[in-house]
N, C-alpha and C. Protein backbone atom coordinates (compact mmCIF):
# COMPACT_ATOMS: atom_id res chain seq x y z
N UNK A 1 -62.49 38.27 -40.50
CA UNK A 1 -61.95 38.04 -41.82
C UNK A 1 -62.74 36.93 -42.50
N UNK A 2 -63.10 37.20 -43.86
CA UNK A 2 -63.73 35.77 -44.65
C UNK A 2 -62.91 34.79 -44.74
N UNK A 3 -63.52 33.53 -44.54
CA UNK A 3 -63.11 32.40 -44.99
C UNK A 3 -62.68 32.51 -46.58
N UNK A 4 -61.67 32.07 -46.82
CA UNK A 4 -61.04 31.66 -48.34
C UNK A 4 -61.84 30.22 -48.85
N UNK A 5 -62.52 30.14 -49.38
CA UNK A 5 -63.38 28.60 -50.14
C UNK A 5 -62.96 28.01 -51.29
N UNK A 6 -62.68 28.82 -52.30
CA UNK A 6 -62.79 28.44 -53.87
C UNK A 6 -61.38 29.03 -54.10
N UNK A 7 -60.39 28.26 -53.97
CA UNK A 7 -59.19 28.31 -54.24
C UNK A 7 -58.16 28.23 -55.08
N UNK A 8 -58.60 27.00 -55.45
CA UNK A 8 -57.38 26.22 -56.25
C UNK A 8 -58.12 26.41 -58.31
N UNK A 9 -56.90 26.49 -58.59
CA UNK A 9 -56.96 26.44 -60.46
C UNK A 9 -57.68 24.97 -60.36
N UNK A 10 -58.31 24.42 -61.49
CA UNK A 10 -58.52 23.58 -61.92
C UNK A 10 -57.88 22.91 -62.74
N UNK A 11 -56.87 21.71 -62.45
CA UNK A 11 -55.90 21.00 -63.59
C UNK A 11 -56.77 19.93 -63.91
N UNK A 12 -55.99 20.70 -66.02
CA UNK A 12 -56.58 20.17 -66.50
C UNK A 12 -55.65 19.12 -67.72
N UNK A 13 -54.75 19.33 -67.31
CA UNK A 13 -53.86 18.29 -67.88
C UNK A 13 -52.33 18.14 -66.91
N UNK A 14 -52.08 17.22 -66.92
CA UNK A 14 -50.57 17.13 -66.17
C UNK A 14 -49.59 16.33 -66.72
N UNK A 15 -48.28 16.79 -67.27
CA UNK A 15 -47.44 15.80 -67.64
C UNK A 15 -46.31 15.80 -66.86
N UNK A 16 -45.97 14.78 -66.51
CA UNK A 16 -45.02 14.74 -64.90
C UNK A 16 -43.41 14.22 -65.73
N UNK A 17 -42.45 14.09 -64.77
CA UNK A 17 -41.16 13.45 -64.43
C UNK A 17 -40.79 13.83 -63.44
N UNK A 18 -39.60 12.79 -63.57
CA UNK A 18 -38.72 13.48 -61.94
C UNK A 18 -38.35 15.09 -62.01
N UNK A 19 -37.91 15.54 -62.72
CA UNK A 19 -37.32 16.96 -62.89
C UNK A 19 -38.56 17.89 -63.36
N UNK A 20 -39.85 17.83 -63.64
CA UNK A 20 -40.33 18.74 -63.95
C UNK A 20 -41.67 18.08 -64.30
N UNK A 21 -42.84 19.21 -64.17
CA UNK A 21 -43.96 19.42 -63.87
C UNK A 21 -44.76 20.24 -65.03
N UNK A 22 -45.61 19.56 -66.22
CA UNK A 22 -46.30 20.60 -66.44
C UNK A 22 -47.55 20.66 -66.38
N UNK A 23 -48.21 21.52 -65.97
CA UNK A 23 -49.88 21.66 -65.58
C UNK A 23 -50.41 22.27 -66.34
N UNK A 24 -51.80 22.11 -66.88
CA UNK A 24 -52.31 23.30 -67.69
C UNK A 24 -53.62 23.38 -66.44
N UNK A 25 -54.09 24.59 -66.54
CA UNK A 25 -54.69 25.08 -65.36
C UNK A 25 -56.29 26.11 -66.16
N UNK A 26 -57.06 25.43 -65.51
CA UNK A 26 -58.41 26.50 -65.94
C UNK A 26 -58.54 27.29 -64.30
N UNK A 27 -57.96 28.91 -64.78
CA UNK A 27 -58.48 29.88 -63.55
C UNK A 27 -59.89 29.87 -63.71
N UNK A 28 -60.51 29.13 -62.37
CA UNK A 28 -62.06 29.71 -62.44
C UNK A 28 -62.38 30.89 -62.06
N UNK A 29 -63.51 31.63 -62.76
CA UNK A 29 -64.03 33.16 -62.52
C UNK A 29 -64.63 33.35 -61.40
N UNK A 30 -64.57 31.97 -60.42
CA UNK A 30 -65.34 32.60 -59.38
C UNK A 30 -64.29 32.45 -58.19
N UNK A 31 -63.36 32.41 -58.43
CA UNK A 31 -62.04 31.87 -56.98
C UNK A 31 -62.27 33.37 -56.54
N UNK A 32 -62.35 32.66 -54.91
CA UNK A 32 -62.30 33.80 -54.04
C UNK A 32 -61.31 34.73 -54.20
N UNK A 33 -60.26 34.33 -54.89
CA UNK A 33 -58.96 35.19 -54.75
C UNK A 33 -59.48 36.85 -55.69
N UNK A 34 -60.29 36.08 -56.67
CA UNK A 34 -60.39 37.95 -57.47
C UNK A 34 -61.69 38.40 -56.81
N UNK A 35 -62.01 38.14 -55.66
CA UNK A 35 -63.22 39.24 -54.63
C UNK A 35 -62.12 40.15 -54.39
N UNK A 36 -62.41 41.75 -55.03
CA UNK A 36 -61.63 43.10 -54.19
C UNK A 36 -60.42 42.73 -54.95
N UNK A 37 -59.93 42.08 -56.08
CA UNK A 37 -58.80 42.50 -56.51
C UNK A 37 -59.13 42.35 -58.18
N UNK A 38 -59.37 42.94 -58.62
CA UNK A 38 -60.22 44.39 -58.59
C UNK A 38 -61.39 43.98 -58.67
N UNK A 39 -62.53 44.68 -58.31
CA UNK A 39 -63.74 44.69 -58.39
C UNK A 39 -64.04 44.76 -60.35
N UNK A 40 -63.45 46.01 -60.66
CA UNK A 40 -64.08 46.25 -62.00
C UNK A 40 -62.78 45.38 -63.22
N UNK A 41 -62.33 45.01 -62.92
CA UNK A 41 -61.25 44.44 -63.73
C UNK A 41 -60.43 43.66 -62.86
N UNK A 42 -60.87 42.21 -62.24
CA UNK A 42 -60.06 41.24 -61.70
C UNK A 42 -58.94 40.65 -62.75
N UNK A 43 -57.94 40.03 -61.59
CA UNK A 43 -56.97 39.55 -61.79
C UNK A 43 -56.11 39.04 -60.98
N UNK A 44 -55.53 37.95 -61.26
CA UNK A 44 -54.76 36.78 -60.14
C UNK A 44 -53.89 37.40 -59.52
N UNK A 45 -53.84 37.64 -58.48
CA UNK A 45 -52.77 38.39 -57.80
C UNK A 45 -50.78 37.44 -58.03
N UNK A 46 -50.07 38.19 -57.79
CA UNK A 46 -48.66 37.49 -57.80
C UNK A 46 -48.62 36.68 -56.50
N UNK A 47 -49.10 37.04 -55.95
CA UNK A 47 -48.74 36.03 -54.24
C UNK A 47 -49.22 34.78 -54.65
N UNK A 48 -50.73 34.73 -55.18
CA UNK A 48 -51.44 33.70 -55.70
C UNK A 48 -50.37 32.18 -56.64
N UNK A 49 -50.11 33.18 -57.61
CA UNK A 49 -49.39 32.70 -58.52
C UNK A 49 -48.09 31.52 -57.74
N UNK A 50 -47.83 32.92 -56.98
CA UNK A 50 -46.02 31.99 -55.92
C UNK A 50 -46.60 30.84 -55.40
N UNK A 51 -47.77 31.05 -54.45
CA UNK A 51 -48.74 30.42 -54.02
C UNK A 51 -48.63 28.67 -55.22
N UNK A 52 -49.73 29.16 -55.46
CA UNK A 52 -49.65 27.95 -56.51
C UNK A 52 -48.62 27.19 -57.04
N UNK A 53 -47.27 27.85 -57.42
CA UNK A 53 -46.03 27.19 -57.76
C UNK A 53 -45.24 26.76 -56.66
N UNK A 54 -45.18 26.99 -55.46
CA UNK A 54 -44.50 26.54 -54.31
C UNK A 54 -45.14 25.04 -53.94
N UNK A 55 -46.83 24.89 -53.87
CA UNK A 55 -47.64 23.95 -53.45
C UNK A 55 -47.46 22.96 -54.72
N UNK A 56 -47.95 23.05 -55.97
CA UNK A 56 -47.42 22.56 -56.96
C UNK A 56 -46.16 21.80 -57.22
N UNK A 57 -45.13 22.79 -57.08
CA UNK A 57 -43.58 21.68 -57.03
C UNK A 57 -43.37 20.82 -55.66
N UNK A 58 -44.12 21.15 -54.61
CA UNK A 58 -43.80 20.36 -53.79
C UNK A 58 -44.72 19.14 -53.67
N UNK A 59 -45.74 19.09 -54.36
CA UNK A 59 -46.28 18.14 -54.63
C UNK A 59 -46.33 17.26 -55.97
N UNK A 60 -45.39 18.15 -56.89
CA UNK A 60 -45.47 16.82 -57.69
C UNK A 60 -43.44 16.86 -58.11
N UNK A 61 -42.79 17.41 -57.94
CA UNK A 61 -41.43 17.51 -57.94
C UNK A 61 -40.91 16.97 -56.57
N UNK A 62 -41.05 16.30 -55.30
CA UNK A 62 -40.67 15.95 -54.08
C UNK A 62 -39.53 17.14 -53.98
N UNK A 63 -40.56 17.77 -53.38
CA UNK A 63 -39.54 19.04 -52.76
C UNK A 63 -39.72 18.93 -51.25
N UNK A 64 -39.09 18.27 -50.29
CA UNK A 64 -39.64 18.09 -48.96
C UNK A 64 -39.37 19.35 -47.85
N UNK A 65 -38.63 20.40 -48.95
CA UNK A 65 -38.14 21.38 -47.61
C UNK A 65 -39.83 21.77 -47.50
N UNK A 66 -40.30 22.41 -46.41
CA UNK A 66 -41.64 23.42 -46.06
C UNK A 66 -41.58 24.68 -46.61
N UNK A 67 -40.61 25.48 -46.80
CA UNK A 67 -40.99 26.58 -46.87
C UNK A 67 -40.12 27.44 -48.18
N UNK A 68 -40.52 28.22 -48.45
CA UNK A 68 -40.05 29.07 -49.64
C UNK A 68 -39.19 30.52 -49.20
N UNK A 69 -38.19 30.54 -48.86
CA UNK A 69 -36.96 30.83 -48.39
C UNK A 69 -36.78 32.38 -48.45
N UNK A 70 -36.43 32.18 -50.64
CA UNK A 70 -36.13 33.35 -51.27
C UNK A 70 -37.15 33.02 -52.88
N UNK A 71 -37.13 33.88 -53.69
CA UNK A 71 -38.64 34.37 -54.57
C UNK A 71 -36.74 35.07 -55.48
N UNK A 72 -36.02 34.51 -56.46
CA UNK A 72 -35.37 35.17 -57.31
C UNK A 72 -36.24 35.27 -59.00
N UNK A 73 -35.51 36.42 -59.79
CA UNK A 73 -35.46 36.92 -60.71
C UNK A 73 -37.21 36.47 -61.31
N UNK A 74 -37.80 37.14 -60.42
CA UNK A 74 -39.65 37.53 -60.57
C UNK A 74 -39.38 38.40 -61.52
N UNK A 75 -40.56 37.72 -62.32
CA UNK A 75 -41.35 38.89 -63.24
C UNK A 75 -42.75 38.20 -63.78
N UNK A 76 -43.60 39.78 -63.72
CA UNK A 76 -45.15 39.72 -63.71
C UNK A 76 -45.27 40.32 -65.33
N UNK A 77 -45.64 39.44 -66.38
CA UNK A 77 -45.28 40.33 -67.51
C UNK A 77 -47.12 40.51 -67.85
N UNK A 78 -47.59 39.38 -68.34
CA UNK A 78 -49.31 39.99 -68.35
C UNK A 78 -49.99 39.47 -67.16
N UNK A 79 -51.06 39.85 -67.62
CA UNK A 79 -52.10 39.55 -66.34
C UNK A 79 -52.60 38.41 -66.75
N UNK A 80 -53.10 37.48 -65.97
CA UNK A 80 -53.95 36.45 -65.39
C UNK A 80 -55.47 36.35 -64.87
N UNK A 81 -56.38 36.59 -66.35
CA UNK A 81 -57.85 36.87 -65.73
C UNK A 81 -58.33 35.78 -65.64
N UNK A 82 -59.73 35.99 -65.31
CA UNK A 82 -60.69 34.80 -64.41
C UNK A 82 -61.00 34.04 -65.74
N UNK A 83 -61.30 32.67 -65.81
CA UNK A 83 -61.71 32.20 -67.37
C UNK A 83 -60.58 31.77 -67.71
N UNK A 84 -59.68 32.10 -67.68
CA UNK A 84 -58.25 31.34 -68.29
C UNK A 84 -57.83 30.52 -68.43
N UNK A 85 -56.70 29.65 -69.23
CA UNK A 85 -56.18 28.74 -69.61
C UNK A 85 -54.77 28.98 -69.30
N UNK A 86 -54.17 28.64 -68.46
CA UNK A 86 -52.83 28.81 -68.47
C UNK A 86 -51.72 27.74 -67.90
N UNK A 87 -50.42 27.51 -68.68
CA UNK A 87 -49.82 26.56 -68.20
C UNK A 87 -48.65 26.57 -67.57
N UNK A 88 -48.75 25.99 -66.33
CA UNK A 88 -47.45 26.55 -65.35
C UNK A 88 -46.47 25.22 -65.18
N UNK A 89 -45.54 25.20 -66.14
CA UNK A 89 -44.45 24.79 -66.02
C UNK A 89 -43.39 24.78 -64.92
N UNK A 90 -42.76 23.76 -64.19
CA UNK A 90 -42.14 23.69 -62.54
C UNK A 90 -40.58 22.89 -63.61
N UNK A 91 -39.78 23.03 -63.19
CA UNK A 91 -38.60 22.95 -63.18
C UNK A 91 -37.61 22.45 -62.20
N UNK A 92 -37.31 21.05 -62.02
CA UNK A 92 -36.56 20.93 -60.51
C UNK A 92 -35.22 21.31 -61.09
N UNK A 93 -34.37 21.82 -60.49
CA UNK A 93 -32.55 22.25 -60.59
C UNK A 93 -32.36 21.86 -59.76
N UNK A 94 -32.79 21.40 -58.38
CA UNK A 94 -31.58 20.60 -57.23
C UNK A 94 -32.71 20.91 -56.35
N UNK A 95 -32.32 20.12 -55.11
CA UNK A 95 -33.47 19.33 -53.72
C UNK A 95 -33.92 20.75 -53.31
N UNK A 96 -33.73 22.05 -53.82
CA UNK A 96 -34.21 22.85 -53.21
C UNK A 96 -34.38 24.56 -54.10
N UNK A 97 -34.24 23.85 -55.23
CA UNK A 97 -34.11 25.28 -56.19
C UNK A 97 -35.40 25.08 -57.55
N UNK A 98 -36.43 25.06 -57.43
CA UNK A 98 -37.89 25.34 -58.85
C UNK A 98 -37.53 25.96 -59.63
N UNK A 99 -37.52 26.49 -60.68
CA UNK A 99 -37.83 27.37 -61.86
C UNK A 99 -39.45 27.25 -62.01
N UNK A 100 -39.91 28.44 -62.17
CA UNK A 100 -41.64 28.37 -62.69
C UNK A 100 -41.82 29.20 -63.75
N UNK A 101 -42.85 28.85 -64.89
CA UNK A 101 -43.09 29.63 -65.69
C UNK A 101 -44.58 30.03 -65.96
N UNK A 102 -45.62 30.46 -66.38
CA UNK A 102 -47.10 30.52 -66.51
C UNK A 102 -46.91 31.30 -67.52
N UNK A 103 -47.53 30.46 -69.05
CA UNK A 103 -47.80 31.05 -70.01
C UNK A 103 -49.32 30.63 -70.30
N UNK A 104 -49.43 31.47 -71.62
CA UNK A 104 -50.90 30.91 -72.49
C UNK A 104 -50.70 31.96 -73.56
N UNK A 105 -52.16 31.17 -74.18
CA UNK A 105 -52.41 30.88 -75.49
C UNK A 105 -53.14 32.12 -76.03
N UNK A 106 -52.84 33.36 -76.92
CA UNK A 106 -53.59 34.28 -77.18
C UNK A 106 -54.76 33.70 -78.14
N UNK A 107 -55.63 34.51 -78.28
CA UNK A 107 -56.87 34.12 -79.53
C UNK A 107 -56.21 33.89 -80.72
N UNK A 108 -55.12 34.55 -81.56
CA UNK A 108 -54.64 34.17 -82.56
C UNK A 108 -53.64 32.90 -82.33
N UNK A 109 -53.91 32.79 -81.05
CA UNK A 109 -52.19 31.23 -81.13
C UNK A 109 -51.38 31.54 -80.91
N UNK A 110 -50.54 32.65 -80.56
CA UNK A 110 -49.09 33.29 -79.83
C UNK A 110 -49.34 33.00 -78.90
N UNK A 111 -47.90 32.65 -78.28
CA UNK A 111 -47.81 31.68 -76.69
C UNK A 111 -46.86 33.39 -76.17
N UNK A 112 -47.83 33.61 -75.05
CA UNK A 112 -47.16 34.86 -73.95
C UNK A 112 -46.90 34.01 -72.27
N UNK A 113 -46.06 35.04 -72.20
CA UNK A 113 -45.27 34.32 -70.56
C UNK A 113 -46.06 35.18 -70.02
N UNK A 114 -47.00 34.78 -69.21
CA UNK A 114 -47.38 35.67 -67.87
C UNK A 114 -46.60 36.27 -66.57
N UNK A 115 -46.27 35.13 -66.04
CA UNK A 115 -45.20 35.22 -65.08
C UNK A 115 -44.05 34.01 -64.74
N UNK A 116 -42.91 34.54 -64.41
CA UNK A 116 -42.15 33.32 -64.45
C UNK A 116 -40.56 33.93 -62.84
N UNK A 117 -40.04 33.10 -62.52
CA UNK A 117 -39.37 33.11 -61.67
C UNK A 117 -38.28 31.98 -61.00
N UNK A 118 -37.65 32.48 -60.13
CA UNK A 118 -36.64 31.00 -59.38
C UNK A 118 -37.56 30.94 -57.70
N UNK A 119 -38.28 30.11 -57.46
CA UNK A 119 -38.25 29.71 -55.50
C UNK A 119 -37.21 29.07 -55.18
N UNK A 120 -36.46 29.47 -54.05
CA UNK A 120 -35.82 28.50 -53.44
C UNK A 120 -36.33 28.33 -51.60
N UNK A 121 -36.55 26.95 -51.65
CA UNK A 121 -37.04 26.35 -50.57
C UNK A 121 -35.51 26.31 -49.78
N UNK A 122 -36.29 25.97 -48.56
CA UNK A 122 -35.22 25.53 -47.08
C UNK A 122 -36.36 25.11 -46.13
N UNK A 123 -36.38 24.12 -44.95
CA UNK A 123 -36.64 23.90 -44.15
C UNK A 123 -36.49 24.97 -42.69
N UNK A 124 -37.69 25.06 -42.34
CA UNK A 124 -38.27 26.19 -41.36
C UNK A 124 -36.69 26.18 -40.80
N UNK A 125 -36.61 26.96 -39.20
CA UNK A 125 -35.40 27.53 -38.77
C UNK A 125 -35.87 26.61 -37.58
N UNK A 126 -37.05 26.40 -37.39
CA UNK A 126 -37.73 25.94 -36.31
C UNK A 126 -36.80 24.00 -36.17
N UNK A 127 -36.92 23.61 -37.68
CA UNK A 127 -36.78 22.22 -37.72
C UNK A 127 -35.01 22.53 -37.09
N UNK A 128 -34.59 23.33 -38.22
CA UNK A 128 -33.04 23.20 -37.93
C UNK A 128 -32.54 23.51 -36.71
N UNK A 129 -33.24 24.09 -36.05
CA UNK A 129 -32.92 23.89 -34.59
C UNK A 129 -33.53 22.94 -33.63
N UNK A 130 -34.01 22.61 -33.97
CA UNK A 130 -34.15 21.04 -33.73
C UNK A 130 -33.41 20.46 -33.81
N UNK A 131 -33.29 19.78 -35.00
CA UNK A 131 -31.60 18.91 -35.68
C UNK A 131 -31.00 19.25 -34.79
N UNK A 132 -30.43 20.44 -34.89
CA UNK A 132 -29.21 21.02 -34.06
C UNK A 132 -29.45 20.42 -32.27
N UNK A 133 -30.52 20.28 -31.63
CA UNK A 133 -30.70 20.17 -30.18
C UNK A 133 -30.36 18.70 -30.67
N UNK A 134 -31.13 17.70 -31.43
CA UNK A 134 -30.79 16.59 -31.64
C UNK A 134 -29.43 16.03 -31.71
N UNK A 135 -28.84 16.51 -32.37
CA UNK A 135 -27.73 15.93 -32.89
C UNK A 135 -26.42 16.49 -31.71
N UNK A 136 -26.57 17.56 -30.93
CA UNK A 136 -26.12 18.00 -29.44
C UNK A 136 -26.19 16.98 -28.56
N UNK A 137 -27.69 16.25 -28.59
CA UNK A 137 -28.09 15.24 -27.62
C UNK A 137 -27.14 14.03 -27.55
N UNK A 138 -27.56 13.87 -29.21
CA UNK A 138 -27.20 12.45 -29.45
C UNK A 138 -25.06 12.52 -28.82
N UNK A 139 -24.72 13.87 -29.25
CA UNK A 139 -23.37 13.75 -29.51
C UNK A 139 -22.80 13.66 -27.87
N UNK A 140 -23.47 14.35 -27.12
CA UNK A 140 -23.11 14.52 -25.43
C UNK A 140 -23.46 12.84 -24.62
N UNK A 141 -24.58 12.37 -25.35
CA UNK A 141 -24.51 10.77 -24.90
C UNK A 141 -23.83 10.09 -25.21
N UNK A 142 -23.17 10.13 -26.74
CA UNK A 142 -22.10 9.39 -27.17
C UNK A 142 -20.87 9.57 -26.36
N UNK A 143 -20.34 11.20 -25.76
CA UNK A 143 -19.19 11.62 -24.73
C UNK A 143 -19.56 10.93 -23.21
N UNK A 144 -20.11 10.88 -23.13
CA UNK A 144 -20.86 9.95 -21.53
C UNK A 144 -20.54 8.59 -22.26
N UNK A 145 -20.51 7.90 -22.74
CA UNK A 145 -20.45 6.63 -22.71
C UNK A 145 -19.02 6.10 -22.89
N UNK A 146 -17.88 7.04 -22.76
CA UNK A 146 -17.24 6.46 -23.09
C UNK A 146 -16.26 5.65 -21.89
């Protein structure tokens, strides 16, 4: 399998707070991601997109869960070609719920939604069972000591 190299959008503006995130993003034409999707007419795939908004809110919204759970009320409305300008808006609603949006700017100046959606994060199953052995531990030493 090829190595993935040329990855990431290029931000090109960021305006932050606690609750929300907005990025404006130059898709470069050469990200590995549009090799074979499509050859004659590329375009950012949706995984990409989730991709980007999961890594995104968790790095600038402190989202500490790891992982992205459930993917609600998706929609892919235009496409996302190479060359682009587009701005993906993050939304915190609570320690574990994003809103994302990705719009831009047509040639005449009409603002279109590309794609937009809800992630909701949770911490692997792996950690919580952990906790869970932990907090077993801790609770059976506390019954021994008494």
């Amino acid at each position: 399998m090829t190595e993935l190299v040329k990855v990431d959008a290029r931000i090109l503006n960021k305006v932050l707070s606690d609750e929300s995130a907005v990025l404006t993003l130059h898709i470069p034409a050469d990200l590995d991601y549009f090799k074979g999707h499509f050859d004659q007419a590329p375009i950012l795939a949706g995984v990409v997109q989730l991709h980007w908004a999961a890594k995104f809110a968790q790095q600038y919204l402190d989202i500490s869960a790891t992982d992205v759970m459930d993917i609600q009320v998706l929609k892919f409305q235009e496409m996302i070609l190479p060359g682009q300008e587009v701005v993906l808006t993050l939304t915190k609603k609570s320690t574990e719920k994003v809103l994302f949006s990705y719009q831009s700017t047509t040639p005449n100046g009409d603002i279109k939604s590309n794609s937009s959606g809800r992630l909701i994060f949770a911490e692997t199953a792996v950690n919580h069972v952990l906790e869970e052995i932990t907090l077993t531990i801790s609770e059976d030493n506390k019954a021994g000591e008494v």
